[in-house]
Protein backbone atom coordinates (compact mmCIF):
# COMPACT_ATOMS: atom_id res chain seq x y z
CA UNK A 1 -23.53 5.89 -35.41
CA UNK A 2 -19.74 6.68 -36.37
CA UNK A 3 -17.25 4.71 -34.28
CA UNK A 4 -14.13 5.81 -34.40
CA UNK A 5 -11.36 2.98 -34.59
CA UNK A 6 -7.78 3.81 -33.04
CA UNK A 7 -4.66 1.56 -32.96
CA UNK A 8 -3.65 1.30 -28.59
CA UNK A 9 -0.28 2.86 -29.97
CA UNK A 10 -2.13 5.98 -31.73
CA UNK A 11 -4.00 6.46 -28.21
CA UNK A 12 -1.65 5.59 -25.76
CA UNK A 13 2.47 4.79 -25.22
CA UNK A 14 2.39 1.53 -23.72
CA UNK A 15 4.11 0.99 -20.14
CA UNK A 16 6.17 -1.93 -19.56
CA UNK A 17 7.80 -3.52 -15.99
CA UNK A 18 10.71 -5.99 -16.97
CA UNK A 19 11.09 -7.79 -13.65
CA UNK A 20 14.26 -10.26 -13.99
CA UNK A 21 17.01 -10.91 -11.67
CA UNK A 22 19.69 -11.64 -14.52
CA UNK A 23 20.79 -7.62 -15.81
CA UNK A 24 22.11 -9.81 -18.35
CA UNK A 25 18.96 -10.68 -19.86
CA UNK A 26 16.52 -7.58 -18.13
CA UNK A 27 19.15 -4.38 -19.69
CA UNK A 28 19.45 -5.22 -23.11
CA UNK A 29 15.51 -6.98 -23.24
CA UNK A 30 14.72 -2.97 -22.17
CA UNK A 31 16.50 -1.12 -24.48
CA UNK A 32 15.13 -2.90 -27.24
CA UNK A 33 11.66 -3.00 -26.16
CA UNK A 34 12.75 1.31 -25.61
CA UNK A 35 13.59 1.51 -28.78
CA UNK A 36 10.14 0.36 -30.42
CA UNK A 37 8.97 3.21 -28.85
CA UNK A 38 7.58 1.56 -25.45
CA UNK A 39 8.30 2.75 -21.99
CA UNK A 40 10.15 0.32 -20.18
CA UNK A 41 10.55 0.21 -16.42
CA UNK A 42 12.95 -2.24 -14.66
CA UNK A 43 12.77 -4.41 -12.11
CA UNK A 44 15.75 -6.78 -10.48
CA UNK A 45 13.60 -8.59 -7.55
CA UNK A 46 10.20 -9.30 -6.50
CA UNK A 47 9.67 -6.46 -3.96
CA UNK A 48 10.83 -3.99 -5.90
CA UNK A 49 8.50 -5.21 -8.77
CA UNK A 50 5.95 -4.86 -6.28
CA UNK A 51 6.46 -0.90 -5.13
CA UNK A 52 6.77 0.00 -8.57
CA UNK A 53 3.15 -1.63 -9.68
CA UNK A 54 1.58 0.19 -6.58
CA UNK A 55 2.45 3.78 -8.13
CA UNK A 56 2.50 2.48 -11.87
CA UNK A 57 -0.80 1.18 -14.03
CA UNK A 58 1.53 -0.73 -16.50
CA UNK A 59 0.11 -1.93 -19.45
CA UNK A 60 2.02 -5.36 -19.70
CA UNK A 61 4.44 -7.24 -17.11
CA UNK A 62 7.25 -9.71 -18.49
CA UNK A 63 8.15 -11.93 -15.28
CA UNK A 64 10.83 -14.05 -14.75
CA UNK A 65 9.18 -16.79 -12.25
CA UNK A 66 12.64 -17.42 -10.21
CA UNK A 67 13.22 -14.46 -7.82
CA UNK A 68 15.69 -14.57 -5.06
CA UNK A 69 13.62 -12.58 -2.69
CA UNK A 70 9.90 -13.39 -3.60
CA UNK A 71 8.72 -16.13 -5.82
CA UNK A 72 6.91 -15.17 -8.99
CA UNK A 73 3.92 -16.78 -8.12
CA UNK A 74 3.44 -14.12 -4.98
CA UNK A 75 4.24 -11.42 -7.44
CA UNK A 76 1.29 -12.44 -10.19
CA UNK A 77 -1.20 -13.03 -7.04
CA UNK A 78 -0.43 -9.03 -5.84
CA UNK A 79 -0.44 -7.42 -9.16
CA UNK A 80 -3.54 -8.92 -10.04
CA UNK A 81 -4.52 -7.86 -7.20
CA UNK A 82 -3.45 -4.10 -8.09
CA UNK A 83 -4.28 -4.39 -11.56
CA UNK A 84 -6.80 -7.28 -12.65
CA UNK A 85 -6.24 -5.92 -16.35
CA UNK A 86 -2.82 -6.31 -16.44
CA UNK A 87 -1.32 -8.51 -19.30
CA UNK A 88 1.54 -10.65 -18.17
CA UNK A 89 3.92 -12.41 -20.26
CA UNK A 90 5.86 -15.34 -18.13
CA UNK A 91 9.51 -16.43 -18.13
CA UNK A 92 10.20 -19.57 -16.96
CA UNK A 93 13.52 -21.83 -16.90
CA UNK A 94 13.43 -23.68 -14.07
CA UNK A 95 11.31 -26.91 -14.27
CA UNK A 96 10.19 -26.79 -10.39
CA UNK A 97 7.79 -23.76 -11.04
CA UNK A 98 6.60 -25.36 -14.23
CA UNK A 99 3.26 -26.34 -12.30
CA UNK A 100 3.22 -23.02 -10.64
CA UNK A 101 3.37 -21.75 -14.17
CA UNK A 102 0.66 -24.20 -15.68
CA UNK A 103 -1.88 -23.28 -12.58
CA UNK A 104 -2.17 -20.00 -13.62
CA UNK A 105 -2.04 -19.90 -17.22
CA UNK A 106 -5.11 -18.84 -17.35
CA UNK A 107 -4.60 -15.50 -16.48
CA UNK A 108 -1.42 -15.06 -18.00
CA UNK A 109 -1.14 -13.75 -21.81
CA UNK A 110 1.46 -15.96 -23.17
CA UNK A 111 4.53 -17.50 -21.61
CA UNK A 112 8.24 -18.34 -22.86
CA UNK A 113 10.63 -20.68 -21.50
CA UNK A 114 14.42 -19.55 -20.99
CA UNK A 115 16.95 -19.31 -22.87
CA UNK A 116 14.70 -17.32 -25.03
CA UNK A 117 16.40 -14.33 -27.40
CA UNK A 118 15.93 -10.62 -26.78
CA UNK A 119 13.94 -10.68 -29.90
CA UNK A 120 11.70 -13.56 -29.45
CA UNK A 121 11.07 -11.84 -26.27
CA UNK A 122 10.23 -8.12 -27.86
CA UNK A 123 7.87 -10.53 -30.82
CA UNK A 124 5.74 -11.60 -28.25
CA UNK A 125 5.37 -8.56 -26.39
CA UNK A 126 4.04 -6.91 -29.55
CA UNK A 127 2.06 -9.61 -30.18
CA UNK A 128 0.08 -9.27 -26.85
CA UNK A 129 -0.34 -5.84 -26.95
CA UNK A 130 -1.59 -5.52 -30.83
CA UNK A 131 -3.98 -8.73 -29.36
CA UNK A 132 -5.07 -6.41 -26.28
CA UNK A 133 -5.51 -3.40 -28.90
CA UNK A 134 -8.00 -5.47 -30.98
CA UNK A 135 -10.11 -6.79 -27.98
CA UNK A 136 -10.02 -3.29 -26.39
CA UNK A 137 -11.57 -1.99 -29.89
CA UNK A 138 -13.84 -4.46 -30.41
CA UNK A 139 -15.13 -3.77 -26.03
CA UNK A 140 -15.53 -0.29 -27.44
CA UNK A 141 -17.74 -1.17 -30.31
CA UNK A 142 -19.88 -3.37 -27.98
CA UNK A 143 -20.18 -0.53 -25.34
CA UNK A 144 -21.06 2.22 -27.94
CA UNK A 145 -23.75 -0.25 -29.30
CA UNK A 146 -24.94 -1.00 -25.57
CA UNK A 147 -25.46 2.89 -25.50
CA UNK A 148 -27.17 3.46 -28.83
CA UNK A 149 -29.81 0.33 -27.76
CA UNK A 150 -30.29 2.18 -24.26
CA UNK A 151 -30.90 5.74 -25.96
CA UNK A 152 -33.05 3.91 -29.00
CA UNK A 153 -35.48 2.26 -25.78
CA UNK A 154 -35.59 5.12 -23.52
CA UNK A 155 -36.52 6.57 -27.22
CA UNK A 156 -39.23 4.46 -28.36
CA UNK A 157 -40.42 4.35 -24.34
CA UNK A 158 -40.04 7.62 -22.94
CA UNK A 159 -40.37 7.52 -18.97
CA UNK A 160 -44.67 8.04 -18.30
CA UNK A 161 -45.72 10.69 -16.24
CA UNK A 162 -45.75 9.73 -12.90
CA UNK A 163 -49.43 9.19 -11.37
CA UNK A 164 -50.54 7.79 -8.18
CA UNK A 165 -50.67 3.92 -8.57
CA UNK A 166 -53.18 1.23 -6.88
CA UNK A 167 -51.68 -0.03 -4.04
CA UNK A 168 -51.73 -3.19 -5.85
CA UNK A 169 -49.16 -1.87 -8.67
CA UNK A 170 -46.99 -0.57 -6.25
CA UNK A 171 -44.69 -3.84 -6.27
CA UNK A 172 -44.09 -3.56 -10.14
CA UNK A 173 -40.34 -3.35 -10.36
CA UNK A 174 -38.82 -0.82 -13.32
CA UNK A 175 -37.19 -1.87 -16.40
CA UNK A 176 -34.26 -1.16 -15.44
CA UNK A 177 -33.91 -3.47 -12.70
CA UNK A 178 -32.79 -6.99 -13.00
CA UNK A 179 -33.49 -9.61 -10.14
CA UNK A 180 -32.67 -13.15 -10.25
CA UNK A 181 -31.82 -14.14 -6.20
CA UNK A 182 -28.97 -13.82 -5.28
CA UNK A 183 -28.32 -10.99 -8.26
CA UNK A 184 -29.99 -7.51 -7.78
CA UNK A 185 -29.10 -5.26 -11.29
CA UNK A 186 -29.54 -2.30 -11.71
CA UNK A 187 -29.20 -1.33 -15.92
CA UNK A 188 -29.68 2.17 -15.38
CA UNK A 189 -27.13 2.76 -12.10
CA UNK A 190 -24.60 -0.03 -13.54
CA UNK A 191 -24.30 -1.60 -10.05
CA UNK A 192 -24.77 -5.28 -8.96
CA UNK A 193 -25.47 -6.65 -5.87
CA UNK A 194 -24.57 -10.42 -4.69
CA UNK A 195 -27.25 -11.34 -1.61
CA UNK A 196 -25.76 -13.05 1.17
CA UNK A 197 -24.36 -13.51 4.26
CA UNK A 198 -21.70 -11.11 3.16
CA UNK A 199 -23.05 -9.16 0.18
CA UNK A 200 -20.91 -7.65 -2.52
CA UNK A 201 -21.90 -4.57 -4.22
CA UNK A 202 -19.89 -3.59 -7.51
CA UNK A 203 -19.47 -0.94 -10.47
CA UNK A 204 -19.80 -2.22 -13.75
CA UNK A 205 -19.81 -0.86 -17.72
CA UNK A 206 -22.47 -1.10 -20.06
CA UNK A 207 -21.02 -3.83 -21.41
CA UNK A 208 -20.47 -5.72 -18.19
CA UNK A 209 -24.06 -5.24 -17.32
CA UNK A 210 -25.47 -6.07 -20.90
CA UNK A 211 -23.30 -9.14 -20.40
CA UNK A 212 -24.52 -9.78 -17.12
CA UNK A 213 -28.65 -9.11 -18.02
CA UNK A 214 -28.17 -11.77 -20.45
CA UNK A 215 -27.16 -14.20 -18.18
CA UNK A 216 -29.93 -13.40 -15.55
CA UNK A 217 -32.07 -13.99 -18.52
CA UNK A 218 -31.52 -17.34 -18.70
CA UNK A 219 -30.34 -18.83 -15.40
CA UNK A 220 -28.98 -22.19 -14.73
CA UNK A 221 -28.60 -22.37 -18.59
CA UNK A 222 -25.87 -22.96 -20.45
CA UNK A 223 -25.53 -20.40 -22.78
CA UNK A 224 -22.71 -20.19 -25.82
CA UNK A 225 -20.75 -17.01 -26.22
CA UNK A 226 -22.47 -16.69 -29.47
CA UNK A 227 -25.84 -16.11 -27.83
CA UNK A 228 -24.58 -14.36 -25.28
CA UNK A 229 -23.04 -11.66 -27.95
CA UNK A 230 -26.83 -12.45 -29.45
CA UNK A 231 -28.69 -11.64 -26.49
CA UNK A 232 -26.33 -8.67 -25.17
CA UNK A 233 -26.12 -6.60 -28.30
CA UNK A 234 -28.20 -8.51 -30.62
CA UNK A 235 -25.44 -8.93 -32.87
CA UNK A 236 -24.87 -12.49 -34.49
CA UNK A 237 -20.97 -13.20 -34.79
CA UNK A 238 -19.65 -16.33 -35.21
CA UNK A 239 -18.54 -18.34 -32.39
CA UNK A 240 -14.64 -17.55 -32.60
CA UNK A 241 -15.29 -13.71 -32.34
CA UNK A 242 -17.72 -14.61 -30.07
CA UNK A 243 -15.46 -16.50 -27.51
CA UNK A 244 -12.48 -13.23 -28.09
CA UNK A 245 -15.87 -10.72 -27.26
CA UNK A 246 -17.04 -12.17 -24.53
CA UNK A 247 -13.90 -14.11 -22.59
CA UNK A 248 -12.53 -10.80 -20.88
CA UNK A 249 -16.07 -9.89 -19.63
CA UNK A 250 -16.62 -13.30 -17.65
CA UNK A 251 -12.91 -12.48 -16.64
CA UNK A 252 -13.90 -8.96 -14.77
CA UNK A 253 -17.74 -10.24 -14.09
CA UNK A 254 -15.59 -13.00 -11.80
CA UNK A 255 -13.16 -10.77 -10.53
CA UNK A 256 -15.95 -8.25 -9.42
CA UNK A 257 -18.68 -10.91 -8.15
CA UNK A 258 -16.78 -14.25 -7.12
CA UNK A 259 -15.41 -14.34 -3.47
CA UNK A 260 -12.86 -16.75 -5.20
CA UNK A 261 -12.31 -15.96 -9.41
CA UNK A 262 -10.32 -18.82 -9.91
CA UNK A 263 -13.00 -21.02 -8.61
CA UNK A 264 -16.28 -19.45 -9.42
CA UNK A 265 -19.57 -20.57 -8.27
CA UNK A 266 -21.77 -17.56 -9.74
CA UNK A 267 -20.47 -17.82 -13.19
CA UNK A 268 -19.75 -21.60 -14.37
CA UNK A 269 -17.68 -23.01 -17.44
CA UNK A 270 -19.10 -25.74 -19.37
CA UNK A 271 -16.35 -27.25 -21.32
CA UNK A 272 -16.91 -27.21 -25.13
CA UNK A 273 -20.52 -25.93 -23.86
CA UNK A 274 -20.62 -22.06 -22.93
CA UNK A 275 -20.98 -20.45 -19.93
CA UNK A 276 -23.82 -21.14 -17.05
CA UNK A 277 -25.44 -18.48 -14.43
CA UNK A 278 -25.10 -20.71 -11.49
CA UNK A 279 -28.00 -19.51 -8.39
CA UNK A 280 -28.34 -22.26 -6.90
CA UNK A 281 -26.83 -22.76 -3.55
């Protein structure tokens, strides 16, 4: 199978929303990032930071943390909410929201502490995106490989004519469908469902789902991203490209499944371990 490999920069212009208070620091940070060929959007407070990410899908945020009219911290919470996949890069110089900023570092792609230059600023903007570009490439390598397997099985299984059935094979569930109370997955739809009180039903992508199947493989296991990358794809990488594979797809797995993604219960970190499929109450 021929992948083809694109830079984000060949396939896309990236968009940028430089939300600062301090023109100072926000106008000239924008022509400069402008002039590497990005387009730049400005923000000078919270709220209006806010009504340009609900008709915007920016690539990548740069936030200053002190706002006069909203802190940053209420910012972060509604554009992830409005776009989980959105890279944010952190300002900070003001030691009161240096916890704020440590919380959720996490789910922020780098952070710089003020006074930092225009062009320190630009460097590590280009350094997140070019990081995005190569874990967006390598996601697309791992989906086209999730497709190949699925065509390769449906292949070397092709679907049996249907016949009438015992009543005592009627319970047999398909291939294609996954279930490990409280998960119900389905390989061929690409949907999940959480059992519960309140379930949750999501949409996920071949990769999302391999990831997923190879958790409900082995639950309340810890598994190390290297197997999981093993047991999605049946690829063996080492554990470093491992950890870059398979990070952003616990990431959205959380964000689709977890009532609460920054404290899930579903899908567990072991320190220094792996991961764990958690399904026990």
């Amino acid at each position: 199978m021929w992948i083809e490999m694109k830079s984000f920069t060949e396939q896309h212009t990236a968009q940028l929303l430089l939300v600062d208070d301090e023109p100072n620091i926000r106008q000239p940070l924008a022509r400069a990032l402008s002039l590497k060929g990005y387009d730049v959007q400005e923000a000078g407070a919270g709220y209006e930071a806010l009504t340009l990410l609900q008709h915007t899908p920016f690539d990548l945020m740069v936030l200053d943390m002190h706002m006069p009219d909203l802190d940053g911290v209420e910012v972060m919470r509604e554009a992830r909410r409005l776009h989980p996949n959105l890279l944010i890069l952190v300002l900070t110089g003001h030691p009161s929201v240096d916890n704020a900023v440590a919380a959720v570092r996490s789910d922020v792609a780098d952070f710089l502490c003020k006074p930092a230059t225009v062009h320190e600023i630009a460097c590590t903007v280009g350094r997140i995106l070019q990081k995005n570009a190569q874990r967006l490439q390598r996601e697309r390598v791992f989906e086209a490989m999730t497709q190949m397997m699925d065509a390769l099985h449906q292949a070397e299984h092709p679907a049996p004519t249907p016949e009438p059935e015992p009543e005592a094979e009627a319970d047999l569930l398909p291939d294609h469908l996954l279930i490990v109370p409280p998960l119900v997955l389905d390989r061929q739809l690409l949907q999940v469902t959480v059992e519960g009180v309140h379930p949750v039903q999501a949409e996920l992508t071949k990769g999302e789902t391999a990831v997923l199947a190879a958790f409900m493989s082995r639950p309340n296991n810890v598994i190390t991203c290297r197997d999981l990358v093993g047991l999605a794809w049946g690829y063996d990488a080492d554990e470093i490209e491992a950890e870059s594979v398979i990070r952003p797809y616990i990431f959205r797995l959380r964000r689709k499944l977890e009532p609460g993604a920054d404290k899930p219960k579903l899908i567990r970190t072991l320190r220094n371990r792996g991961y764990m499929l958690n399904t026990e109450p």
